[in-house]
PDB file of N, CA and C in Angstrom:
ATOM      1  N   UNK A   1       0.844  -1.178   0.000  1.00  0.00           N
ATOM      2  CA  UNK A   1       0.000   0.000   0.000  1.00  0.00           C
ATOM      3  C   UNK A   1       0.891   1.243   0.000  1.00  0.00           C
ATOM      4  N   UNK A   2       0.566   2.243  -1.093  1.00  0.00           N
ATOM      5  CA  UNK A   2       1.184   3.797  -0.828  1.00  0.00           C
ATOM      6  C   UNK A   2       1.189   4.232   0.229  1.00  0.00           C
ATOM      7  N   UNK A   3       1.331   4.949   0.579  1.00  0.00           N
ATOM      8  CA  UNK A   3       1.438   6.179   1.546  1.00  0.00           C
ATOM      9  C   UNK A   3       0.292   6.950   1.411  1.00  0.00           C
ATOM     10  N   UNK A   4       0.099   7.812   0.163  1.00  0.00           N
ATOM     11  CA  UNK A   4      -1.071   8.435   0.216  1.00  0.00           C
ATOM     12  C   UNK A   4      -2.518   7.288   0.169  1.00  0.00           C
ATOM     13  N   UNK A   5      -2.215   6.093  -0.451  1.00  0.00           N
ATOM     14  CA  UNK A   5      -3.065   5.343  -0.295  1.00  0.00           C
ATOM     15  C   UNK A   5      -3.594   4.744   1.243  1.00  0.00           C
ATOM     16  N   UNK A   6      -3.108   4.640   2.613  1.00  0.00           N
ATOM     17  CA  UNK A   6      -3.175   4.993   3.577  1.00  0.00           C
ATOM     18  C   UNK A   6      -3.446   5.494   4.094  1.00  0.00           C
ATOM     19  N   UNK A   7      -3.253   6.781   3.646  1.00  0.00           N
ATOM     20  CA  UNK A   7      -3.438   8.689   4.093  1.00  0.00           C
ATOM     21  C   UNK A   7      -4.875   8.900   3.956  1.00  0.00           C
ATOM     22  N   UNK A   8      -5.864   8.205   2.664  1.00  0.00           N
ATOM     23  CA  UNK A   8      -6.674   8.154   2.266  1.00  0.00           C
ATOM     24  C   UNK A   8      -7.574   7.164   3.128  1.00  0.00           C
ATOM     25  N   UNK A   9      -7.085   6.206   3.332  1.00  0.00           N
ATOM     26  CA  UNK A   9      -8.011   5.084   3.934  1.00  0.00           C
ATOM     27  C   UNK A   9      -8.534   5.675   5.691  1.00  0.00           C
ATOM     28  N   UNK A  10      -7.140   6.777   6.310  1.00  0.00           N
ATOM     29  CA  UNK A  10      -7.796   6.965   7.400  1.00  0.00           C
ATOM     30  C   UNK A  10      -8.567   8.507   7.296  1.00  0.00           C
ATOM     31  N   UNK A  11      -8.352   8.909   6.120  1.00  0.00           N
ATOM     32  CA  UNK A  11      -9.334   9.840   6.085  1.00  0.00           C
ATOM     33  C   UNK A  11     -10.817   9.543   6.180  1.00  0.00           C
ATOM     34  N   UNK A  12     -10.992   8.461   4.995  1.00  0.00           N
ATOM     35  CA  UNK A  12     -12.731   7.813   4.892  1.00  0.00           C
ATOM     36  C   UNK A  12     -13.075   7.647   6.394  1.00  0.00           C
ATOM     37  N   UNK A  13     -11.759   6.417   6.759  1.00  0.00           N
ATOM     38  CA  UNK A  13     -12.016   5.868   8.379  1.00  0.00           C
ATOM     39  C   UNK A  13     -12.850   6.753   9.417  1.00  0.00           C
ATOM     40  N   UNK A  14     -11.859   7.631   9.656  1.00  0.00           N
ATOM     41  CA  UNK A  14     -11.563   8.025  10.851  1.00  0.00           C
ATOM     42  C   UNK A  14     -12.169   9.811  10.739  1.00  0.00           C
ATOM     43  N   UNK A  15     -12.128  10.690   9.288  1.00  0.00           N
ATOM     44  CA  UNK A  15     -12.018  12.265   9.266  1.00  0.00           C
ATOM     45  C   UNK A  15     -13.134  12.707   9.967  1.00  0.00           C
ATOM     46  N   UNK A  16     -14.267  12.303  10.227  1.00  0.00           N
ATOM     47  CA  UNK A  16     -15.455  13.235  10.867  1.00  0.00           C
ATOM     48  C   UNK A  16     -14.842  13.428  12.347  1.00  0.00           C
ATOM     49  N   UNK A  17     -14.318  12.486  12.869  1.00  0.00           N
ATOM     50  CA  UNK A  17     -14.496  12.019  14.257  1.00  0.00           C
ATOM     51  C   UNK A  17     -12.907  12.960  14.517  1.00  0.00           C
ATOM     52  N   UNK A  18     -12.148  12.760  13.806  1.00  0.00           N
ATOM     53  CA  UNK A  18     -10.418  13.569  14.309  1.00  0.00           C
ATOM     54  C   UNK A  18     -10.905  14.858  13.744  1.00  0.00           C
ATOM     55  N   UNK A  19     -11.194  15.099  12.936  1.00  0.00           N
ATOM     56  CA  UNK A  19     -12.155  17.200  12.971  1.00  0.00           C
ATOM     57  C   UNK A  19     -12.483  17.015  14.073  1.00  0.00           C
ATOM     58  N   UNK A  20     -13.448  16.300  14.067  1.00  0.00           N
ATOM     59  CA  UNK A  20     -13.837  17.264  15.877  1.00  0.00           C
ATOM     60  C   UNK A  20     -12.647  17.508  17.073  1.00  0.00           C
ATOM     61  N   UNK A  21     -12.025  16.309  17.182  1.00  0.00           N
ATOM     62  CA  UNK A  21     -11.304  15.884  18.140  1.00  0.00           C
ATOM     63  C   UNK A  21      -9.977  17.260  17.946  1.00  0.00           C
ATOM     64  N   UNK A  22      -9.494  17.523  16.815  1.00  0.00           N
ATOM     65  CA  UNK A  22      -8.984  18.715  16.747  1.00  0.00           C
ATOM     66  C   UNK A  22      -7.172  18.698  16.628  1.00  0.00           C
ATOM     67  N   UNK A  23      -6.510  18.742  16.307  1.00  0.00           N
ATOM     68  CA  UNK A  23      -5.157  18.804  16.383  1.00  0.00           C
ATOM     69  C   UNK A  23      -4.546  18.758  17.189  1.00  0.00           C
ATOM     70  N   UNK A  24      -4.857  19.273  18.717  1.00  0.00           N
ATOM     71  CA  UNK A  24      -4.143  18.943  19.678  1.00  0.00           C
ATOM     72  C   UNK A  24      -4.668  18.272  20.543  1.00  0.00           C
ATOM     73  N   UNK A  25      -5.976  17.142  20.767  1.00  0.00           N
ATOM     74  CA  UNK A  25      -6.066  16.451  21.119  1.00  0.00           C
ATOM     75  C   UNK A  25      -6.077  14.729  20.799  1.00  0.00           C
ATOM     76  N   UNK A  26      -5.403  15.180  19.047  1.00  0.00           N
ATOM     77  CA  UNK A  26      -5.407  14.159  18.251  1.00  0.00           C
ATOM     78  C   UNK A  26      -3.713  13.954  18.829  1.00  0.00           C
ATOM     79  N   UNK A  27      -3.012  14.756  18.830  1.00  0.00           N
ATOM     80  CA  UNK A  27      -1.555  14.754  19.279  1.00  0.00           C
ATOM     81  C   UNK A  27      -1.246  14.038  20.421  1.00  0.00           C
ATOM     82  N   UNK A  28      -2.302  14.438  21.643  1.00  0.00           N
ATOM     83  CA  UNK A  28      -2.486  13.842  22.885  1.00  0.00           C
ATOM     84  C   UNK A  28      -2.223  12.132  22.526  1.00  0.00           C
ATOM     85  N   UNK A  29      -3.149  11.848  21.416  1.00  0.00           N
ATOM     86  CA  UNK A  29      -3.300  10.188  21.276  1.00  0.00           C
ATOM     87  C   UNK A  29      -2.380  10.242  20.943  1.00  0.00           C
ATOM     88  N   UNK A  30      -1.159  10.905  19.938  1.00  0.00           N
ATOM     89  CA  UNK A  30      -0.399  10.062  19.099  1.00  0.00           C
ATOM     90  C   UNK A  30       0.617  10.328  20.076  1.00  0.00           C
ATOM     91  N   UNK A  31       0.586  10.793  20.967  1.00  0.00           N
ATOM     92  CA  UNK A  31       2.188  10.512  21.738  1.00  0.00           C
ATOM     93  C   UNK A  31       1.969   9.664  22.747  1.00  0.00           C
ATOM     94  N   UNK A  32       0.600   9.486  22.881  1.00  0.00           N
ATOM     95  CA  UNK A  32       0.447   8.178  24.306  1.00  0.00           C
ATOM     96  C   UNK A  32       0.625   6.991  23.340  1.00  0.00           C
ATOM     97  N   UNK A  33       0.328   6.927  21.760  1.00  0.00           N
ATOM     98  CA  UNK A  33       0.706   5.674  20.918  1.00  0.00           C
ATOM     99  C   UNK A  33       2.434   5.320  21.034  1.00  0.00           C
ATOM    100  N   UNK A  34       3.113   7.187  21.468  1.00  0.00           N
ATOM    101  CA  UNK A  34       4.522   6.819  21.178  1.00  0.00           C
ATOM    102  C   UNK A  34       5.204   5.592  22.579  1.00  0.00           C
ATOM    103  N   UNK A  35       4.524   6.432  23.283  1.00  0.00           N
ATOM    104  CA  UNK A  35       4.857   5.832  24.912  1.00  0.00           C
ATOM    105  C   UNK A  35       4.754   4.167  24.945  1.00  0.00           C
ATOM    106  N   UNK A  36       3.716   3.878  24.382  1.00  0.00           N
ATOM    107  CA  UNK A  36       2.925   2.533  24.100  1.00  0.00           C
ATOM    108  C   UNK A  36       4.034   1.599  23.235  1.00  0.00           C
ATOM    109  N   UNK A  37       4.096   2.419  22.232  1.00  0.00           N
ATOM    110  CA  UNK A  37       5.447   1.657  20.930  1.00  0.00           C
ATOM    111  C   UNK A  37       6.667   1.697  22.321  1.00  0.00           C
ATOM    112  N   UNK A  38       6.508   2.484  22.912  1.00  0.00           N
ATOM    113  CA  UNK A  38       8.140   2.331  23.796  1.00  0.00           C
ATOM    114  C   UNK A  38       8.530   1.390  24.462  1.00  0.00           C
ATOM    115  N   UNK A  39       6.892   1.112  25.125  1.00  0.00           N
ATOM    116  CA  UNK A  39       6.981   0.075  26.179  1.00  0.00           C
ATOM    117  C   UNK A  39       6.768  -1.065  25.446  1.00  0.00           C
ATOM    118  N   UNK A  40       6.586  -1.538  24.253  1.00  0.00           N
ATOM    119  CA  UNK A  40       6.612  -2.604  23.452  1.00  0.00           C
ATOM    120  C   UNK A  40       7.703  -2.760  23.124  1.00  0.00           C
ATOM    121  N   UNK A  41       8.648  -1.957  22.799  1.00  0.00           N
ATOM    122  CA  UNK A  41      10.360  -2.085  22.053  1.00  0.00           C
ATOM    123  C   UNK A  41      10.768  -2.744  23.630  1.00  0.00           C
ATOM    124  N   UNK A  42      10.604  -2.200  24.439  1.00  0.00           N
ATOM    125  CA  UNK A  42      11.601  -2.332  25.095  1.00  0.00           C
ATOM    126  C   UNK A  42      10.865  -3.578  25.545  1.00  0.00           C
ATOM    127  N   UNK A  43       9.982  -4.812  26.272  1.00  0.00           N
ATOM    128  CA  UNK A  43       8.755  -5.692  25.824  1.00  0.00           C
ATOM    129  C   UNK A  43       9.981  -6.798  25.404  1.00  0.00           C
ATOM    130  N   UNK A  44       9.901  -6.620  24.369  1.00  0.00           N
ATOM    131  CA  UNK A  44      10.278  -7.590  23.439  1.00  0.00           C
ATOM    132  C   UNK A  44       9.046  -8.249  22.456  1.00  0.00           C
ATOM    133  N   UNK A  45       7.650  -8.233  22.887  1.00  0.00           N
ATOM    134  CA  UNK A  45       7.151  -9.003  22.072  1.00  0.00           C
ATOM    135  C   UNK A  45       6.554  -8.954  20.439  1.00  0.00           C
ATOM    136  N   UNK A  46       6.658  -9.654  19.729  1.00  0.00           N
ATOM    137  CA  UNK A  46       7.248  -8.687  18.404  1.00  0.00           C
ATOM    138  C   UNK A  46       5.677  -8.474  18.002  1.00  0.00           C
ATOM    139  N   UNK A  47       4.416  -9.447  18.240  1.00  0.00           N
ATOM    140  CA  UNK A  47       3.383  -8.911  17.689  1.00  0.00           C
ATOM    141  C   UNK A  47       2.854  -7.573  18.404  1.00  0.00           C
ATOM    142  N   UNK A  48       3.114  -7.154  19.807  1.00  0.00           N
ATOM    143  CA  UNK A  48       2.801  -6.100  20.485  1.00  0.00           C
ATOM    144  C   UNK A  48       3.635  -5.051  19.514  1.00  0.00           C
ATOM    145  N   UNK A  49       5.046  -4.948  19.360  1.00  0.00           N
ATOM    146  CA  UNK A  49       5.799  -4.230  18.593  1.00  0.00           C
ATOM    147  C   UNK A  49       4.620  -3.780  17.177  1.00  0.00           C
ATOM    148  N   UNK A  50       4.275  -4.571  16.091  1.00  0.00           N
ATOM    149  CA  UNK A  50       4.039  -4.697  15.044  1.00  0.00           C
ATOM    150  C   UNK A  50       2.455  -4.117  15.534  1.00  0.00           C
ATOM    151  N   UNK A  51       1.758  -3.875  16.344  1.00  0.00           N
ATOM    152  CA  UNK A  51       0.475  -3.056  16.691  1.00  0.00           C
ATOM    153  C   UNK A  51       1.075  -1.784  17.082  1.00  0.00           C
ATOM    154  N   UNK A  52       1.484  -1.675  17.895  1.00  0.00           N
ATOM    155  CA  UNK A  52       1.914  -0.475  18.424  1.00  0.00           C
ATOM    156  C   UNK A  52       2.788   0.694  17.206  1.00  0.00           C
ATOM    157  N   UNK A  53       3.447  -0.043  15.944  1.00  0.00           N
ATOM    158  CA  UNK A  53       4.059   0.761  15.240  1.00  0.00           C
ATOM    159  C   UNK A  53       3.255   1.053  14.415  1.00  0.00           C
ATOM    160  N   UNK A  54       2.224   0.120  14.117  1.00  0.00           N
ATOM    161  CA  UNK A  54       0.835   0.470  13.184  1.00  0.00           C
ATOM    162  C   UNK A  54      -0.248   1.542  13.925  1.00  0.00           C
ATOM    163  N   UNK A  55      -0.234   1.461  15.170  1.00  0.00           N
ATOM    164  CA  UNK A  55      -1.196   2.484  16.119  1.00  0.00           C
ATOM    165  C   UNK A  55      -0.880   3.924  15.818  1.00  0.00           C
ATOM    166  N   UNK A  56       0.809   3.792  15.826  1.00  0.00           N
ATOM    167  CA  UNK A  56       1.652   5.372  15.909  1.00  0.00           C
ATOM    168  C   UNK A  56       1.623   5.648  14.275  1.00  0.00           C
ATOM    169  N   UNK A  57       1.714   4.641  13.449  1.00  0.00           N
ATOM    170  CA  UNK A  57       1.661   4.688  12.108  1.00  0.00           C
ATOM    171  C   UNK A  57       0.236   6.161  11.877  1.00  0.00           C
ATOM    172  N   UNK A  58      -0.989   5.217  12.037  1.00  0.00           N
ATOM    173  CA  UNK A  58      -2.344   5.811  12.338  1.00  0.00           C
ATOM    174  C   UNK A  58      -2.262   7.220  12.306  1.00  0.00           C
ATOM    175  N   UNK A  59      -2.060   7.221  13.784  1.00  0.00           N
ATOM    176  CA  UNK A  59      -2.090   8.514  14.903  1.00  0.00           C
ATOM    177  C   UNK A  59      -1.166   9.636  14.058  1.00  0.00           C
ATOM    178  N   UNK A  60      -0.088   9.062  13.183  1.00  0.00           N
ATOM    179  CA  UNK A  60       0.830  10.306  12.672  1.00  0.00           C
ATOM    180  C   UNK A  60      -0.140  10.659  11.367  1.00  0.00           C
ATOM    181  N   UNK A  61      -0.271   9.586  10.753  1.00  0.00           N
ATOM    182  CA  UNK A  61      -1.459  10.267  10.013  1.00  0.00           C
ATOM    183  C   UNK A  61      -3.060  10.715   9.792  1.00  0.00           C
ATOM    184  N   UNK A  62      -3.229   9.965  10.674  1.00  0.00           N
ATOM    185  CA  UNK A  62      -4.466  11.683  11.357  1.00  0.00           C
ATOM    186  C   UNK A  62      -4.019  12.838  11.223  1.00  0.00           C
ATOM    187  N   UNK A  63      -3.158  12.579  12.031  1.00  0.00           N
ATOM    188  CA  UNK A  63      -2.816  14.501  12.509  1.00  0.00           C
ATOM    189  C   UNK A  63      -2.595  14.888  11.184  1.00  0.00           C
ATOM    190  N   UNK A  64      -1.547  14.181  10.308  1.00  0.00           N
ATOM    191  CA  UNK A  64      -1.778  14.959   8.859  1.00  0.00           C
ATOM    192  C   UNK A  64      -2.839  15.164   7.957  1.00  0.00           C
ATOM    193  N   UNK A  65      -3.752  14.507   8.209  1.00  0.00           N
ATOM    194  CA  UNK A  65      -5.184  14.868   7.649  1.00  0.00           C
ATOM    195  C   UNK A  65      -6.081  15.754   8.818  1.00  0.00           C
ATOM    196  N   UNK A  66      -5.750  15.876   9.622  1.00  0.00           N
ATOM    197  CA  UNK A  66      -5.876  16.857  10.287  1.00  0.00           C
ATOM    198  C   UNK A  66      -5.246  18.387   9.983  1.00  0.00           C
ATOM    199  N   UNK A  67      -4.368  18.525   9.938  1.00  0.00           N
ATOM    200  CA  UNK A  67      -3.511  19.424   9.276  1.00  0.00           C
ATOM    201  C   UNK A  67      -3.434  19.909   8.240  1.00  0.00           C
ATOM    202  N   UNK A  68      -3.919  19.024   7.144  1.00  0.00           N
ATOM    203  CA  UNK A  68      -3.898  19.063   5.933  1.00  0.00           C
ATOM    204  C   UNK A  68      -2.450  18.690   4.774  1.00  0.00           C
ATOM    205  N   UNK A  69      -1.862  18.038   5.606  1.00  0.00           N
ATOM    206  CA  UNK A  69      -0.587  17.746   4.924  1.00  0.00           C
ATOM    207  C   UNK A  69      -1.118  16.341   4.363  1.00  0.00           C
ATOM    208  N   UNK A  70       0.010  16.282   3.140  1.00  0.00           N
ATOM    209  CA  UNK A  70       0.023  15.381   2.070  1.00  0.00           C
ATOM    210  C   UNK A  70       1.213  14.385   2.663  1.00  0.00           C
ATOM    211  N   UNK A  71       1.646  13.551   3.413  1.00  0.00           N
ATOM    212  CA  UNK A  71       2.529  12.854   3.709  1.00  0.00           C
ATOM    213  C   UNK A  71       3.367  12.531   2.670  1.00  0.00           C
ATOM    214  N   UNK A  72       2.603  11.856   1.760  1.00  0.00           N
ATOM    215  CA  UNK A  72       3.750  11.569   0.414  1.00  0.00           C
ATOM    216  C   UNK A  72       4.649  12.615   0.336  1.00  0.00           C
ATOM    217  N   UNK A  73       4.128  13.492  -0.367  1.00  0.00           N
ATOM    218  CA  UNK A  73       4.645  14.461  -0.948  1.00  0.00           C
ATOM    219  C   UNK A  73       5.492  15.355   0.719  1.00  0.00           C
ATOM    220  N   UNK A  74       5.129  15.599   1.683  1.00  0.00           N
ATOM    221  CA  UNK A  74       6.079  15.391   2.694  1.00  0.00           C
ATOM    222  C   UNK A  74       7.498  14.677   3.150  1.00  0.00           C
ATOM    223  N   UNK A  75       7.610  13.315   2.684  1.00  0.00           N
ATOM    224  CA  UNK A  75       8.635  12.862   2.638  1.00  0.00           C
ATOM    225  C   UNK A  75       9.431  12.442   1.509  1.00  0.00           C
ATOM    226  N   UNK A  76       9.055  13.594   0.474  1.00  0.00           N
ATOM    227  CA  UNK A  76       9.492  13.518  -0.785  1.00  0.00           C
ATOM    228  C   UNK A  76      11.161  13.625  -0.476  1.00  0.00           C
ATOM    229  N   UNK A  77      11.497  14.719   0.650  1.00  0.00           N
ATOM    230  CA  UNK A  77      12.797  15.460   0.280  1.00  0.00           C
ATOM    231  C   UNK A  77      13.758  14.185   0.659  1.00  0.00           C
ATOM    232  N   UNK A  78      13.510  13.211   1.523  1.00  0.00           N
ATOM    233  CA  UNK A  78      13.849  12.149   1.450  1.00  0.00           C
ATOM    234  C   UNK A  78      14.721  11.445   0.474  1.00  0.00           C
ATOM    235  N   UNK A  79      14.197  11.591  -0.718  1.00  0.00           N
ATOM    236  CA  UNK A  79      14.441  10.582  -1.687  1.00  0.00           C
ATOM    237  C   UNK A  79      15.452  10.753  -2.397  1.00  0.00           C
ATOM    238  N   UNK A  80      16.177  11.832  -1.863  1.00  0.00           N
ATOM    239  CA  UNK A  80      16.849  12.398  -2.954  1.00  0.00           C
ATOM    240  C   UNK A  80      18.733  12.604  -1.857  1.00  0.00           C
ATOM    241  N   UNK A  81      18.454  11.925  -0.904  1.00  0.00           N
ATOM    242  CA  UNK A  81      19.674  11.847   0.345  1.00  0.00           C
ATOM    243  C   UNK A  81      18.960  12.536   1.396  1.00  0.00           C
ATOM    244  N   UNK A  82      19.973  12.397   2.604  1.00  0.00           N
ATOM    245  CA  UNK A  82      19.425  13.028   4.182  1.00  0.00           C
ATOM    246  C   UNK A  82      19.825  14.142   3.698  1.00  0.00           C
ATOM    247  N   UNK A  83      18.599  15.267   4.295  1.00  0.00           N
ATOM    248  CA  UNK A  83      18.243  16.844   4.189  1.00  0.00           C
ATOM    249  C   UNK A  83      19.284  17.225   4.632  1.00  0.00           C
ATOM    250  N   UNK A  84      20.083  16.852   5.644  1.00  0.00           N
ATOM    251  CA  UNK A  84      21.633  17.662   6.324  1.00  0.00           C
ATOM    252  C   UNK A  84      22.955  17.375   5.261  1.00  0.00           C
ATOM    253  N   UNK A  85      23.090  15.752   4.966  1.00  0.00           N
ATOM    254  CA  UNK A  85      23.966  15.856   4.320  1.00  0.00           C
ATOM    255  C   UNK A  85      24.261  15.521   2.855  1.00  0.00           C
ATOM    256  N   UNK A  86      23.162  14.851   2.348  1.00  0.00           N
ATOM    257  CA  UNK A  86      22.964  14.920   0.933  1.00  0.00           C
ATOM    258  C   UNK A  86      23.583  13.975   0.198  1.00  0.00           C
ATOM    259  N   UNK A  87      23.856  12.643   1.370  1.00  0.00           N
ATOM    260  CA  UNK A  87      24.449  11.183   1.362  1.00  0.00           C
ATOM    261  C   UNK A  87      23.057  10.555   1.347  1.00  0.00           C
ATOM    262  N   UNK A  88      22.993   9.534   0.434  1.00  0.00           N
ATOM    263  CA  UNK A  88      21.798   8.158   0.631  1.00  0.00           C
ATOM    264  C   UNK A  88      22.086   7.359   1.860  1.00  0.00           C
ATOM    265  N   UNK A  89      23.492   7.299   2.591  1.00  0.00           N
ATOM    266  CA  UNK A  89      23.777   6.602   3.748  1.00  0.00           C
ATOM    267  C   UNK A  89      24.294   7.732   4.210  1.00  0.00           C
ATOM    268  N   UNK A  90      23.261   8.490   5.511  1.00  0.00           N
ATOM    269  CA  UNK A  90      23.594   9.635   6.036  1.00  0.00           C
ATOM    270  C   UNK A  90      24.814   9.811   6.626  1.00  0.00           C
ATOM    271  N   UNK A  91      25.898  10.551   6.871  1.00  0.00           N
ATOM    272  CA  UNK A  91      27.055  10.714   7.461  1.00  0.00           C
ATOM    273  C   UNK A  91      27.274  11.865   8.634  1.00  0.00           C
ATOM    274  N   UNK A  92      26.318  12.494   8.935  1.00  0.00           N
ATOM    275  CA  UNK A  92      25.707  13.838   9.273  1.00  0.00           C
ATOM    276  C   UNK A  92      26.506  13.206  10.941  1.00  0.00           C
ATOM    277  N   UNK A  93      27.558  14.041  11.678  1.00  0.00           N
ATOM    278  CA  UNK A  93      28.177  13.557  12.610  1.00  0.00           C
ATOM    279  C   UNK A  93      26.783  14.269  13.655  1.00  0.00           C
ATOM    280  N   UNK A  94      26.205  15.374  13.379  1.00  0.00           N
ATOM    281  CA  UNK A  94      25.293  15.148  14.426  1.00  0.00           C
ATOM    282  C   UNK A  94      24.120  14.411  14.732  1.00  0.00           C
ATOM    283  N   UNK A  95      23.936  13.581  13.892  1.00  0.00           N
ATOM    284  CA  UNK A  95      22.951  12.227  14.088  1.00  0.00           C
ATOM    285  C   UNK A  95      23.296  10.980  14.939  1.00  0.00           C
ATOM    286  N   UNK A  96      24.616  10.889  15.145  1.00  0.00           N
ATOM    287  CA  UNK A  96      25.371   9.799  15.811  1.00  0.00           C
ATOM    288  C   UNK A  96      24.821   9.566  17.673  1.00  0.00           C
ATOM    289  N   UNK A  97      24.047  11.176  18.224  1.00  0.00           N
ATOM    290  CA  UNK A  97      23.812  10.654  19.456  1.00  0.00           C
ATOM    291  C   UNK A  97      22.017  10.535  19.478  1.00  0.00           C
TER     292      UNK A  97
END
């Protein structure tokens, strides 16, 4: 599945209900999803892992249909090397901590 094809599926899903809910209480969820993915990494168990990265998956894109951002086209600059150093295998010494 695309990205925007995704982007799309939780729009149908989910858009009446995250309008209301509003941008910063949609945020609220997606960082208690982050907390959740945390305590699963660290867990170990890999199907908890594989929900929890799909939950935060979700939750990040709400907020961009919330927002109105196009994700695809968001992580376009991507494709082309890391934004700092303009390597396909980033070298950027301040990424290292």
């Amino acid at each position: 599945m695309r990205i925007r094809d995704f982007q799309q599926l939780i729009e149908t899903m989910y858009s009446r209900r995250d309008r209301q809910r509003g941008a910063a209480r949609s945020f609220l969820w997606f960082t208690e999803e982050v907390g959740e993915l945390a305590s699963a990494i660290a867990g170990g168990n890999q199907h908890n892992k594989e929900e929890e990265f799909a939950d935060v998956l979700a939750w990040l894109t709400t907020l961009a249909n919330v927002e109105g951002v196009d994700l695809e086209q968001a992580i376009r600059k991507f494709t082309e090397g890391c934004p700092g150093c303009g390597q396909m295998a980033c070298v950027c010494e301040a990424k290292m901590t």
